[in-house]
C-alpha atoms as a PDB file:
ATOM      1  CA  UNK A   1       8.087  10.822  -9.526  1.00  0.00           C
ATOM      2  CA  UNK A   2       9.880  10.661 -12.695  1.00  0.00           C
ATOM      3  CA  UNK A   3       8.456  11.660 -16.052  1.00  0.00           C
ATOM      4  CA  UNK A   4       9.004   8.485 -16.865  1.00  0.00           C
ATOM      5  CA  UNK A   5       7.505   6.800 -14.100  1.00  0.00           C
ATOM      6  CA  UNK A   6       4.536   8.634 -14.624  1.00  0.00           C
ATOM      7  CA  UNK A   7       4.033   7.824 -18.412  1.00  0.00           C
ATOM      8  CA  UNK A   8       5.234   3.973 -17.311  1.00  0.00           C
ATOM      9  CA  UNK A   9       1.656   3.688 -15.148  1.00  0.00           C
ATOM     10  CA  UNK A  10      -0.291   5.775 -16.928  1.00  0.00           C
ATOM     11  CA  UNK A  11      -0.261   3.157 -19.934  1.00  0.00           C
ATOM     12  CA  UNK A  12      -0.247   0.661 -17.978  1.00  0.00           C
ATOM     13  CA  UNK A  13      -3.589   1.457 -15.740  1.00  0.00           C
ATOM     14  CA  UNK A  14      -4.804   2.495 -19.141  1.00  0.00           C
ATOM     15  CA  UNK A  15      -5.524  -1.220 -20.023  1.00  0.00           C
ATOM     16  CA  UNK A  16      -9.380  -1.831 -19.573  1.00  0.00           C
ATOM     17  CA  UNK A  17      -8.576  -4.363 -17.087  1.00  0.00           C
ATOM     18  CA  UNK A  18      -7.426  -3.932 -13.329  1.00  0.00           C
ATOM     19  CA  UNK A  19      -3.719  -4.655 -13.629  1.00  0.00           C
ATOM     20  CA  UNK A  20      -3.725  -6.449 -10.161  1.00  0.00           C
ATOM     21  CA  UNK A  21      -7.678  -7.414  -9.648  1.00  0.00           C
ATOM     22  CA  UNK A  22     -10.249  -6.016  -7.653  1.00  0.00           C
ATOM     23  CA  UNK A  23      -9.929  -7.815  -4.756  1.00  0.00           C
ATOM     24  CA  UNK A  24      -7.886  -6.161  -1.695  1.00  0.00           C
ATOM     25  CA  UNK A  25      -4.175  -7.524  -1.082  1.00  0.00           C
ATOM     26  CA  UNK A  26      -4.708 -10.936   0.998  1.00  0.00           C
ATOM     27  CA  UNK A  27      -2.568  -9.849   3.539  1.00  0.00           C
ATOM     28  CA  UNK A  28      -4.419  -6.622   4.190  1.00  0.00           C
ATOM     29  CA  UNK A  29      -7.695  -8.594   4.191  1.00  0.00           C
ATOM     30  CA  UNK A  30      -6.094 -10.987   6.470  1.00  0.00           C
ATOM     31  CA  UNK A  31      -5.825  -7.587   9.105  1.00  0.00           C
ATOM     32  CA  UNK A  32      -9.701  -6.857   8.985  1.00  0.00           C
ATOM     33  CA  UNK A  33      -9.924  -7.981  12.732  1.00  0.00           C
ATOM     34  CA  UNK A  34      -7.236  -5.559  13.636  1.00  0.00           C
ATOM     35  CA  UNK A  35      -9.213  -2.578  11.805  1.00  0.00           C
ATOM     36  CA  UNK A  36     -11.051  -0.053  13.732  1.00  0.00           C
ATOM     37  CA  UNK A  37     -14.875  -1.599  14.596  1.00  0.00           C
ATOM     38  CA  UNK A  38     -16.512   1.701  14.751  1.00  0.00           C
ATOM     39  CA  UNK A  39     -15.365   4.243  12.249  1.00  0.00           C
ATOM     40  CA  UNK A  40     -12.191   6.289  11.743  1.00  0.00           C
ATOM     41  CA  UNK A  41     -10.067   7.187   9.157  1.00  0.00           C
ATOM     42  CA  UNK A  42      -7.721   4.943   6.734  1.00  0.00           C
ATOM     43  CA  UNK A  43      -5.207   6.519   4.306  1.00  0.00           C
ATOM     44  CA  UNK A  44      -3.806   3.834   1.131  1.00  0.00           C
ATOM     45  CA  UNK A  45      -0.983   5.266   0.183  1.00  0.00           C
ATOM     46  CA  UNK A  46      -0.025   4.616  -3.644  1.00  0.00           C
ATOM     47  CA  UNK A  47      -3.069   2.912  -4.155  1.00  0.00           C
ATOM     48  CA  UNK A  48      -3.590   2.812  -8.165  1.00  0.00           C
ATOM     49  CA  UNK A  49      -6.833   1.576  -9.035  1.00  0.00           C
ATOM     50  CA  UNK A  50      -8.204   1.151  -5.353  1.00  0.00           C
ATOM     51  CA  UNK A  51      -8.890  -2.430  -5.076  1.00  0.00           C
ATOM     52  CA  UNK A  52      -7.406  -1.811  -1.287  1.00  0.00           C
ATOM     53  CA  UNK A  53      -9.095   1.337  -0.566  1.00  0.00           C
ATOM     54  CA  UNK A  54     -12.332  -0.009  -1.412  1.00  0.00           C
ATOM     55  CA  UNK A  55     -11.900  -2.768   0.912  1.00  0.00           C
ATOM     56  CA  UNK A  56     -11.040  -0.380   3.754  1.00  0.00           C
ATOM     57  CA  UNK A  57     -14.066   1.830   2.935  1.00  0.00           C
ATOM     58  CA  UNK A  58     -16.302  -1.991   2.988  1.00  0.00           C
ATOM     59  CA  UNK A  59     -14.930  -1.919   6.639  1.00  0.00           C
ATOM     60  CA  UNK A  60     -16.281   1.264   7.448  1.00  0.00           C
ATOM     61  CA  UNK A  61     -13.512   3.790   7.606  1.00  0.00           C
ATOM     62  CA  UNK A  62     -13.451   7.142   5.928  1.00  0.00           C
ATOM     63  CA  UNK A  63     -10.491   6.331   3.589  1.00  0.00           C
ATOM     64  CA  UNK A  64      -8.158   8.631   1.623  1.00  0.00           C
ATOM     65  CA  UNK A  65      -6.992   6.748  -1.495  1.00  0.00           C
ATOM     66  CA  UNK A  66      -3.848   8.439  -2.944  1.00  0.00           C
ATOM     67  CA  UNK A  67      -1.855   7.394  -6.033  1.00  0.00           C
ATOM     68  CA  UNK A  68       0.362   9.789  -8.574  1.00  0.00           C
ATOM     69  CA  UNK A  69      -1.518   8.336 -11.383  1.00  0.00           C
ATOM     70  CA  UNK A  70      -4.954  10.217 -12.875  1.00  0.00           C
ATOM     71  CA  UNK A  71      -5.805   7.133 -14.818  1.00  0.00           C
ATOM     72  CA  UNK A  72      -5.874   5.130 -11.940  1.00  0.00           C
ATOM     73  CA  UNK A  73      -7.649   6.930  -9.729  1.00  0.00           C
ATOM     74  CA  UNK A  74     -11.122   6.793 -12.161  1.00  0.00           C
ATOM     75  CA  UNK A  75     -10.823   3.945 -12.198  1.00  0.00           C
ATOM     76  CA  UNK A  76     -10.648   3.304  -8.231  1.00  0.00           C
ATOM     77  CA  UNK A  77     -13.747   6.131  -8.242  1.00  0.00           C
ATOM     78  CA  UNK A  78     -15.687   3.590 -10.806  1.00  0.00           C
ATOM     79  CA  UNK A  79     -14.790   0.696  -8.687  1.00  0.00           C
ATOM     80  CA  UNK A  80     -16.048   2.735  -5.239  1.00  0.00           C
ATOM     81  CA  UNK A  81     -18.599   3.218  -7.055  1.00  0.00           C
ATOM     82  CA  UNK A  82     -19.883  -0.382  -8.291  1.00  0.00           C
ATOM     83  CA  UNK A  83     -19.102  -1.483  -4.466  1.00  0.00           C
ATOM     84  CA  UNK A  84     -21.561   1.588  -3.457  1.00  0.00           C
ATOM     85  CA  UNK A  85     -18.858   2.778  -0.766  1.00  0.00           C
ATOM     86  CA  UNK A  86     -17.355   6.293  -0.325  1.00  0.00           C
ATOM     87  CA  UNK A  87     -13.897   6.608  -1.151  1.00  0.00           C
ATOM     88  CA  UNK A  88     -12.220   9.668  -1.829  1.00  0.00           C
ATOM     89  CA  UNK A  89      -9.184  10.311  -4.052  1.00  0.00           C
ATOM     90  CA  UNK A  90      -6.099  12.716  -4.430  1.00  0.00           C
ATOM     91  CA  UNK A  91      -3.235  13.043  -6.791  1.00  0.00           C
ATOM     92  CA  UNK A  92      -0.491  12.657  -4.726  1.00  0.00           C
ATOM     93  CA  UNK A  93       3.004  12.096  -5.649  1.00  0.00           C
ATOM     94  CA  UNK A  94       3.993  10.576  -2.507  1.00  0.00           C
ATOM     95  CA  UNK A  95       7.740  11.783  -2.488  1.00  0.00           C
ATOM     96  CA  UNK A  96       6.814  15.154  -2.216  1.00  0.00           C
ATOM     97  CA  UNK A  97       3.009  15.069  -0.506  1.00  0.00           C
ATOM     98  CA  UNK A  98       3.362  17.445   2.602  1.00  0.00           C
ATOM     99  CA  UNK A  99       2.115  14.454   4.687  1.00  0.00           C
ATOM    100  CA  UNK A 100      -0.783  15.412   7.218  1.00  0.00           C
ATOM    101  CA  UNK A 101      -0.084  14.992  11.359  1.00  0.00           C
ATOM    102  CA  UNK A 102      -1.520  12.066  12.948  1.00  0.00           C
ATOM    103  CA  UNK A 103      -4.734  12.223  11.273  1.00  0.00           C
ATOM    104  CA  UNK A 104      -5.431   8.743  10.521  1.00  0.00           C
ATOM    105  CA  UNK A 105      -6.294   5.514  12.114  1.00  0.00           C
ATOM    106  CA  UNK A 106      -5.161   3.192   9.669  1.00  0.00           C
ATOM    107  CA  UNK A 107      -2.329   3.331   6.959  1.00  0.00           C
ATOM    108  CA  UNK A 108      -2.131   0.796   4.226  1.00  0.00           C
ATOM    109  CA  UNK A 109       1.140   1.047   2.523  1.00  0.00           C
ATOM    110  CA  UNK A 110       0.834  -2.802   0.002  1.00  0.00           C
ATOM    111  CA  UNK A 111       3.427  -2.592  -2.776  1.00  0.00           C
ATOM    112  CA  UNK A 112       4.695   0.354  -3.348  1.00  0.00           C
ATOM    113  CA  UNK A 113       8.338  -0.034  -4.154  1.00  0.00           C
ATOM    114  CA  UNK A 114       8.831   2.137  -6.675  1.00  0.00           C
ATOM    115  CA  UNK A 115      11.252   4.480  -3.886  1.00  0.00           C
ATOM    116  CA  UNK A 116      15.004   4.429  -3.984  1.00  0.00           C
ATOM    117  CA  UNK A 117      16.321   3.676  -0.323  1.00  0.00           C
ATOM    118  CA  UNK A 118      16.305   7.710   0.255  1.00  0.00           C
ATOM    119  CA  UNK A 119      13.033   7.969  -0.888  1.00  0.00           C
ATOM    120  CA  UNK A 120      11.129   5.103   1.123  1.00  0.00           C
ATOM    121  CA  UNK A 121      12.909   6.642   4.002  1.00  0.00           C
ATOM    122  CA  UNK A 122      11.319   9.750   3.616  1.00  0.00           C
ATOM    123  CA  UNK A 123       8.393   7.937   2.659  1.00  0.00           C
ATOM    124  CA  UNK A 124       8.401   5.711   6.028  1.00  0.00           C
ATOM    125  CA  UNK A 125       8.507   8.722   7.811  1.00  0.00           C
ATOM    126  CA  UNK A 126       5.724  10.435   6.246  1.00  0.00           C
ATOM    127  CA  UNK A 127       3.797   7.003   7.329  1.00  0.00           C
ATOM    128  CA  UNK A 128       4.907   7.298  10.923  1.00  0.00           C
ATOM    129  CA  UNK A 129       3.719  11.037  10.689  1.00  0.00           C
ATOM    130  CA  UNK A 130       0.235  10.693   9.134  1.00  0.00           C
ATOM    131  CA  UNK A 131      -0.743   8.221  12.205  1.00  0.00           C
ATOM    132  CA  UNK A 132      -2.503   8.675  15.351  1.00  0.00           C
ATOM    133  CA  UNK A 133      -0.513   7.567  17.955  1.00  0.00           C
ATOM    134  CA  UNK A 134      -1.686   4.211  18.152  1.00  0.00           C
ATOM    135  CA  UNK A 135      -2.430   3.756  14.945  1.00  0.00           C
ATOM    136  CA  UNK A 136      -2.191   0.613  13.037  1.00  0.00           C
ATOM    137  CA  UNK A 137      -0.124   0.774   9.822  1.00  0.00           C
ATOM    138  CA  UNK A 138      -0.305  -2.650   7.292  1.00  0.00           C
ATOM    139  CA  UNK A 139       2.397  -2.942   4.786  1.00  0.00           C
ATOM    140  CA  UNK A 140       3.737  -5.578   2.678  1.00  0.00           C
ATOM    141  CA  UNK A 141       5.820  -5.924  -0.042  1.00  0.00           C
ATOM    142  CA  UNK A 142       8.456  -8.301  -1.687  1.00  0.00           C
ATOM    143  CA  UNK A 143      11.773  -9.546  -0.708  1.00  0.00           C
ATOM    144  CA  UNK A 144      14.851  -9.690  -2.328  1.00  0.00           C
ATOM    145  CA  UNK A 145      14.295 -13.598  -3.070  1.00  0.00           C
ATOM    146  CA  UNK A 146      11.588 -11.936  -5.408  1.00  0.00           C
ATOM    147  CA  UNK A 147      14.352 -11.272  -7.923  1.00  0.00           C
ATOM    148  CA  UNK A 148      14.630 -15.064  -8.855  1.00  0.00           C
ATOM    149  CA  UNK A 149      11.146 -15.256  -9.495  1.00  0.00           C
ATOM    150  CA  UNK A 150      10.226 -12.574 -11.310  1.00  0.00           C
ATOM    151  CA  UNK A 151       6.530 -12.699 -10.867  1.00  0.00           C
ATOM    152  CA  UNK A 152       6.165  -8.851  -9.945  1.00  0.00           C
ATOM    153  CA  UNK A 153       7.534  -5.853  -7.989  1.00  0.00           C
ATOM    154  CA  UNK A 154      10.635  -4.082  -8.951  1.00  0.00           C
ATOM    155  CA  UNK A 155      13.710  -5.470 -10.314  1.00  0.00           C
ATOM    156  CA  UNK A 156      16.072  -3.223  -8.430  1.00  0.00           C
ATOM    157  CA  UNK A 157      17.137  -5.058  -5.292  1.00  0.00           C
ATOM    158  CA  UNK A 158      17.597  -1.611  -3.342  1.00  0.00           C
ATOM    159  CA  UNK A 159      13.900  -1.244  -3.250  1.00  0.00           C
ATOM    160  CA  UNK A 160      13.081  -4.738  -1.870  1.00  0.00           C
ATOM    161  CA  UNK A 161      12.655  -4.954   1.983  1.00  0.00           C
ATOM    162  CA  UNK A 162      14.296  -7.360   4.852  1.00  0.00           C
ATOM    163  CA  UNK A 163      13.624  -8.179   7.838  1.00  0.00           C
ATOM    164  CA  UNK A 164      16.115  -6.034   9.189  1.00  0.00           C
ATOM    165  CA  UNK A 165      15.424  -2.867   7.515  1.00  0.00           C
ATOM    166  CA  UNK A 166      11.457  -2.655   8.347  1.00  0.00           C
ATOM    167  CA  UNK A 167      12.567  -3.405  12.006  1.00  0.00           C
ATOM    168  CA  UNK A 168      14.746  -0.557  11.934  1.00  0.00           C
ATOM    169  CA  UNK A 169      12.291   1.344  10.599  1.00  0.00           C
ATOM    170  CA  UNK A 170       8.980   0.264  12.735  1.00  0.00           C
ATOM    171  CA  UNK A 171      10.766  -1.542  14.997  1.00  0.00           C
ATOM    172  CA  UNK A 172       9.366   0.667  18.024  1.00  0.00           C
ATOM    173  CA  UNK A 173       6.269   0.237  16.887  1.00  0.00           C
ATOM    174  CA  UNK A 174       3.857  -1.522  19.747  1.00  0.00           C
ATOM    175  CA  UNK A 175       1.955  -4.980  18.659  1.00  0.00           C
ATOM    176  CA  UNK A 176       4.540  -5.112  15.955  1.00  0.00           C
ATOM    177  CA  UNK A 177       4.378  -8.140  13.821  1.00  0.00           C
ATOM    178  CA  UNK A 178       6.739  -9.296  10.579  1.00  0.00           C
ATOM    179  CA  UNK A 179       6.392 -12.092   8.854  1.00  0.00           C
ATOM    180  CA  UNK A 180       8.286 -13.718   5.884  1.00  0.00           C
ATOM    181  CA  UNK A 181       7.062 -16.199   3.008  1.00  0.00           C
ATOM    182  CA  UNK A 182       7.107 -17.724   0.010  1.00  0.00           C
ATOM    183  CA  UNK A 183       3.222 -17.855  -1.624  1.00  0.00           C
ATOM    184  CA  UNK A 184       1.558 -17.948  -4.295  1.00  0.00           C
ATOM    185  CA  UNK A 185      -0.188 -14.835  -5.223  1.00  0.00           C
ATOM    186  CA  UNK A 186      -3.256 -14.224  -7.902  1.00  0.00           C
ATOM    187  CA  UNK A 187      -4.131 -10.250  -7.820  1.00  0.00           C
ATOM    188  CA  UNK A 188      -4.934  -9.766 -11.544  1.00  0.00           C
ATOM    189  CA  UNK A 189      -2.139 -10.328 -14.223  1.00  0.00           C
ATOM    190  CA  UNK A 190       0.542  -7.826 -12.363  1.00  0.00           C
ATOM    191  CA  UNK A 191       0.844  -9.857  -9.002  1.00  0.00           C
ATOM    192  CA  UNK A 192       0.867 -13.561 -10.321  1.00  0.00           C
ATOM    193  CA  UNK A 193       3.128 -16.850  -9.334  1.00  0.00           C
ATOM    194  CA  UNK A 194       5.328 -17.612  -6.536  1.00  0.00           C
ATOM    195  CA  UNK A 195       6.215 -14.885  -4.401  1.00  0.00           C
ATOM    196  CA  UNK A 196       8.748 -13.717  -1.887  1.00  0.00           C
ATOM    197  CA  UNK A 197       7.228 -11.838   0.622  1.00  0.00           C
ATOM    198  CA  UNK A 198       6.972  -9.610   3.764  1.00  0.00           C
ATOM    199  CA  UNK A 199       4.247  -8.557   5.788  1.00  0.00           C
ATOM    200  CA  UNK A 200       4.199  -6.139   8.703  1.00  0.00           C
ATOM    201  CA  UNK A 201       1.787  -4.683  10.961  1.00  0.00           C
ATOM    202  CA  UNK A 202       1.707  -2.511  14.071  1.00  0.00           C
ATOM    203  CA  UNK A 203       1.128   0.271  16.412  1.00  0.00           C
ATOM    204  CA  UNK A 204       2.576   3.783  16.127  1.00  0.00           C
ATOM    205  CA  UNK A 205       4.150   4.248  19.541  1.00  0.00           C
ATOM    206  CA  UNK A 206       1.695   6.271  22.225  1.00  0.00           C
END
């Protein structure tokens, strides 16, 4: 991560407020049936202030909430807290975390994209590595229609997804589900109007 980048979210989770809520990501709430229902572990990758860690830990997995930025991370430990769930942290910067071998049930990868095409790949494939076989990874993020909106994510059109380019990159993953829409999204004052999204879930392969 840049210097830049890293100054860029450090002043911005500095604001008092949770830039996008407290509540987890409604599509990775909308998964809680397809979560583990006794135990195991959950890694969020990129996961700020922990509004979607939290929620995993409320589930009952042991989760590893990872993010690049300091600032963020107390405040995901203050919101664990408040909850009264167990979540631990680590500053990670995700482009160059040596990325642990299938040790996790569950990966949550919701709006992270900050990564150049090169880097998601090598991001994607850290994902694919850090799950069990048969592990369920959850990911959403916006589209390129998201653009014309301009209600959140990043304005470069190179980090938006498609269709096509999660199914090449999941698309051998078992139970495997994408879906596209247009919604309205309220998660605190960084995720807020009309939205273009896509949401994925599925299996790593056995």
């Amino acid at each position: 991560m840049s210097t830049d980048q890293f100054h860029h979210w450090e002043t911005r989770f500095a604001h008092p407020d949770y830039v996008f809520g407290t509540e987890p990501n409604a599509f990775l709430a909308s998964c809680e049936g397809l979560l583990p229902q006794t135990g195991g572990k959950a890694l969020a990758i990129a996961d700020g202030e922990g509004r979607n860690g939290v929620f995993l830990a409320e589930c009952g997995l042991e989760v590893l909430s990872i993010d690049f930025s300091p600032t963020a991370q107390a405040k995901a430990r203050a919101l664990a807290a408040e909850r009264e769930v167990a979540l631990e942290t680590r500053t990670v910067d995700i482009l160059h975390w040596d990325w642990p071998e299938a040790e996790f049930d569950v990966v949550a990868a919701i709006f992270f994209q900050f990564a150049t095409p090169a880097e998601r790949a090598k991001i994607f494939e850290g994902i694919r590595k850090a799950l069990k076989p048969g592990g369920l990874l959850i990911l959403t993020g916006y589209r390129p229609e998201q653009l014309a909106y301009g209600t959140g994510g990043p304005r470069a059109l190179e980090n938006l997804y498609t269709r096509a380019l999660l199914e090449h990159a999941f698309g051998d993953f078992t139970d495997l589900s994408i879906a596209e829409h247009d919604t309205v999204v309220d998660e605190g004052h960084g995720h807020k109007g009309l939205s273009a999204l896509i949401d994925l879930h599925g299996r790593k392969p056995v």
